[in-house]
Protein backbone atom coordinates (compact mmCIF):
# COMPACT_ATOMS: atom_id res chain seq x y z
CA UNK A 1 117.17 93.75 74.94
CA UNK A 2 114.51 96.05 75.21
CA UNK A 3 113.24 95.38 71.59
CA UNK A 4 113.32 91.49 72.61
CA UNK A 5 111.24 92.35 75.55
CA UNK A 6 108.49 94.41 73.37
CA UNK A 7 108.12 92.04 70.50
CA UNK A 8 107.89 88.99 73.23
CA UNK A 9 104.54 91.03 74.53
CA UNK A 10 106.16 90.96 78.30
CA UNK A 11 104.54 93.69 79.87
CA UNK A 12 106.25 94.99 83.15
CA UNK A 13 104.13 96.37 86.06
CA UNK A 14 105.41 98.61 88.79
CA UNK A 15 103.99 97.90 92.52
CA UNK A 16 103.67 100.25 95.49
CA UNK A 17 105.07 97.83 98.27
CA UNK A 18 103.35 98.36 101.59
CA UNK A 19 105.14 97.21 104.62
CA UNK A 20 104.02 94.10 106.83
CA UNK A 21 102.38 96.83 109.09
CA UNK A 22 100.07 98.42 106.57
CA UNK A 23 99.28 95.29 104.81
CA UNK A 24 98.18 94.31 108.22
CA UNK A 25 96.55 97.10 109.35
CA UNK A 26 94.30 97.34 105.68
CA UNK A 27 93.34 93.46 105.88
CA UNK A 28 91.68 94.10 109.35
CA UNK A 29 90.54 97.33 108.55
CA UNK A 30 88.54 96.02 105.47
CA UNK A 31 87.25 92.83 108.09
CA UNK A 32 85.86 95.73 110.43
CA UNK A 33 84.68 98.11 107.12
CA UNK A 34 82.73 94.86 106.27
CA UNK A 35 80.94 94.52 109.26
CA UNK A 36 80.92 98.07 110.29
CA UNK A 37 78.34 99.38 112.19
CA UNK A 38 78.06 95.92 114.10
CA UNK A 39 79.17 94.50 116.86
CA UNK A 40 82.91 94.89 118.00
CA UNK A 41 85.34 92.08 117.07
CA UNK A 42 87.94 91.02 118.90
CA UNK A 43 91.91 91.10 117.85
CA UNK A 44 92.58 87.44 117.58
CA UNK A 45 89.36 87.00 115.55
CA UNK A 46 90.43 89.26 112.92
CA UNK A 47 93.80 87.85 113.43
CA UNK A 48 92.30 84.21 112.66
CA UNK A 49 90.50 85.47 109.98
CA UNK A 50 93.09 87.16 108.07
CA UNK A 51 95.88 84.81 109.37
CA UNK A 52 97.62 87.37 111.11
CA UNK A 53 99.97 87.38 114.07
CA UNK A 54 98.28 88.31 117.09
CA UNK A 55 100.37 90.34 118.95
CA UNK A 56 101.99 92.23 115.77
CA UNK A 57 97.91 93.01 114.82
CA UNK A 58 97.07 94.18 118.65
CA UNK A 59 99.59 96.76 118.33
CA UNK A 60 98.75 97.70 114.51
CA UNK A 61 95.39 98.29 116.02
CA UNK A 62 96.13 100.62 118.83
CA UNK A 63 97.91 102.45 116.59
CA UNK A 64 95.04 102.70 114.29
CA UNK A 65 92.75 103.74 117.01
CA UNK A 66 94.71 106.08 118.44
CA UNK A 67 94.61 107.82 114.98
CA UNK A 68 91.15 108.27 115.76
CA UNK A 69 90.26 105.62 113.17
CA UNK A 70 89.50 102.02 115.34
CA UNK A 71 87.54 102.70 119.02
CA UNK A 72 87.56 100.10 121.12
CA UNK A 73 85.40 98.59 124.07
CA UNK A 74 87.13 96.32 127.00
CA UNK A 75 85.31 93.20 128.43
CA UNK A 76 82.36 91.17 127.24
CA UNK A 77 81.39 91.90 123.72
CA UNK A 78 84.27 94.14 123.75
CA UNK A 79 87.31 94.67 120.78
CA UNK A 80 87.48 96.78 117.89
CA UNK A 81 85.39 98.59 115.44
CA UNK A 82 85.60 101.38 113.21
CA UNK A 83 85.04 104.67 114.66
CA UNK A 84 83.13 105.92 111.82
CA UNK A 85 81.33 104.98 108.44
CA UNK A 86 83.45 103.39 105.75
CA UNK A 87 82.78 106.42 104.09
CA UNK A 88 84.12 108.95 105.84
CA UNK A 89 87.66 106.86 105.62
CA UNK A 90 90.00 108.18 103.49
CA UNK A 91 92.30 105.10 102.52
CA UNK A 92 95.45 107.70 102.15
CA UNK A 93 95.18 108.87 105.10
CA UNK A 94 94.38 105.36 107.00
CA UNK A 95 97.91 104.51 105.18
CA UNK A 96 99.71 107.30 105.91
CA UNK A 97 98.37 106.24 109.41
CA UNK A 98 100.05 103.10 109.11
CA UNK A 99 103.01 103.77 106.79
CA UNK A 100 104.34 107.26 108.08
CA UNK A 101 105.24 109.06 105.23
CA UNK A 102 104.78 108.03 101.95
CA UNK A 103 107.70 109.91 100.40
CA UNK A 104 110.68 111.55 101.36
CA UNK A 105 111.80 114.99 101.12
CA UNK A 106 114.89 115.31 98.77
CA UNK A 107 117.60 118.10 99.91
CA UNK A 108 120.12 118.20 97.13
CA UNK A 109 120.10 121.25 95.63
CA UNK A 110 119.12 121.15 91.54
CA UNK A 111 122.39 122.84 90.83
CA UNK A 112 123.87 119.40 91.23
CA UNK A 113 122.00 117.25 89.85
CA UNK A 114 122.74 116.35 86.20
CA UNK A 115 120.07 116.35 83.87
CA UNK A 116 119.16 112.68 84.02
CA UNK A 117 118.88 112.54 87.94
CA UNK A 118 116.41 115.84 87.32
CA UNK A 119 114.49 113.76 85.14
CA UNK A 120 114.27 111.05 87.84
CA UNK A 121 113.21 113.57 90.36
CA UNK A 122 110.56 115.06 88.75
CA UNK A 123 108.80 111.48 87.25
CA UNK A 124 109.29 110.21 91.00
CA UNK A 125 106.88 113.94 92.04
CA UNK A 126 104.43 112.89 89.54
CA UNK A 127 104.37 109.48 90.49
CA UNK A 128 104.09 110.71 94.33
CA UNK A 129 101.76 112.91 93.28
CA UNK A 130 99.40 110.82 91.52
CA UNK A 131 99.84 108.02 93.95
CA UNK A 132 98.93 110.76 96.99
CA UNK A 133 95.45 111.59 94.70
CA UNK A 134 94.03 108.65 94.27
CA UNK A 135 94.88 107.05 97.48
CA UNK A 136 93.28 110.73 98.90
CA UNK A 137 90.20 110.22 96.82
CA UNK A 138 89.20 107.17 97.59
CA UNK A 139 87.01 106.49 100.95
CA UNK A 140 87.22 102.91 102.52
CA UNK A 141 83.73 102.03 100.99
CA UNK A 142 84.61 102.73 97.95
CA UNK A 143 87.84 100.42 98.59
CA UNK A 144 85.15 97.91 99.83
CA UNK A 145 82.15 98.02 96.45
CA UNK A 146 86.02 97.36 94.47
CA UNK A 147 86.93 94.55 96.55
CA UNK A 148 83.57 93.11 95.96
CA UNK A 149 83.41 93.68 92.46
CA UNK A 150 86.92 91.53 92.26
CA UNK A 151 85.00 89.11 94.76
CA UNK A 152 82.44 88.79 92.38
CA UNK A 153 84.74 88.08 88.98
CA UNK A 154 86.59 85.88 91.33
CA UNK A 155 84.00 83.68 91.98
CA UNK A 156 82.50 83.57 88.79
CA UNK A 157 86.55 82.54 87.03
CA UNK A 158 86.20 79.95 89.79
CA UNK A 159 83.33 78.45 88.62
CA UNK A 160 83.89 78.50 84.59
């Protein structure tokens, strides 16, 4: 099967699945990164925006400012914003913010594990590992000159 699947040219591709929450929490996140330092902007505009449930984003965005990443201003002119520059936004930790731990901690003692489930162990480290560095070493405006890079080839596949 495997050799079928090679000489076919299928190429497989692993994703990171986010939950609702973070998925969420990053689409209004990048809204606000994008007009960051501007005016605040209220939940159910981001939430119209994005398409977004209301009430499920209101709460995402407490949460969010609470971490000390959103502030937010009551009244007129009043909702959201970032509390600091894009910049200074590291996207792990905005989705650790979000997501709670990443990974989680495994007990069982080596002794009994056989050697397969060792093996599975320590790729799953690596993987955690690597997935930890470069979600640590990117800032949210770095996320942002990406997402407009895709923007850009995008647009331009759209029009060929």
């Amino acid at each position: 099967m495997l050799n079928l699947t090679i000489s076919l040219g299928i190429v497989w591709r692993l994703h990171l699945r986010l939950s609702k929450r973070t998925e969420y929490g990053l689409r209004a996140v990048v809204q606000l990164a994008r007009l960051w330092p501007q005016n605040y902007v209220q939940s159910r505009d981001l939430a119209r925006q994005e398409t977004l449930p209301n009430k499920f984003l209101e709460a995402i965005l407490l949460a969010l400012r609470r971490g000390g990443f959103l502030e937010s201003k009551v009244g007129s002119g009043g909702g959201y914003r970032l509390s600091r520059a894009p910049r200074d936004i590291s996207v792990g930790d905005l989705i650790r913010r979000l997501e709670g731990r990443l990974t989680v901690m495994d007990v069982t003692p080596p002794g009994e594990l056989s050697p397969g489930e060792i093996a599975v162990h320590l790729l799953n480290d690596k993987l955690t590992t690597a997935t930890d560095q470069v979600l640590d070493d990117m800032t949210l405006e770095q996320l942002m000159d990406q997402i407009g890079k895709a923007g850009g080839l995008q647009q331009q596949m759209y029009y060929i």
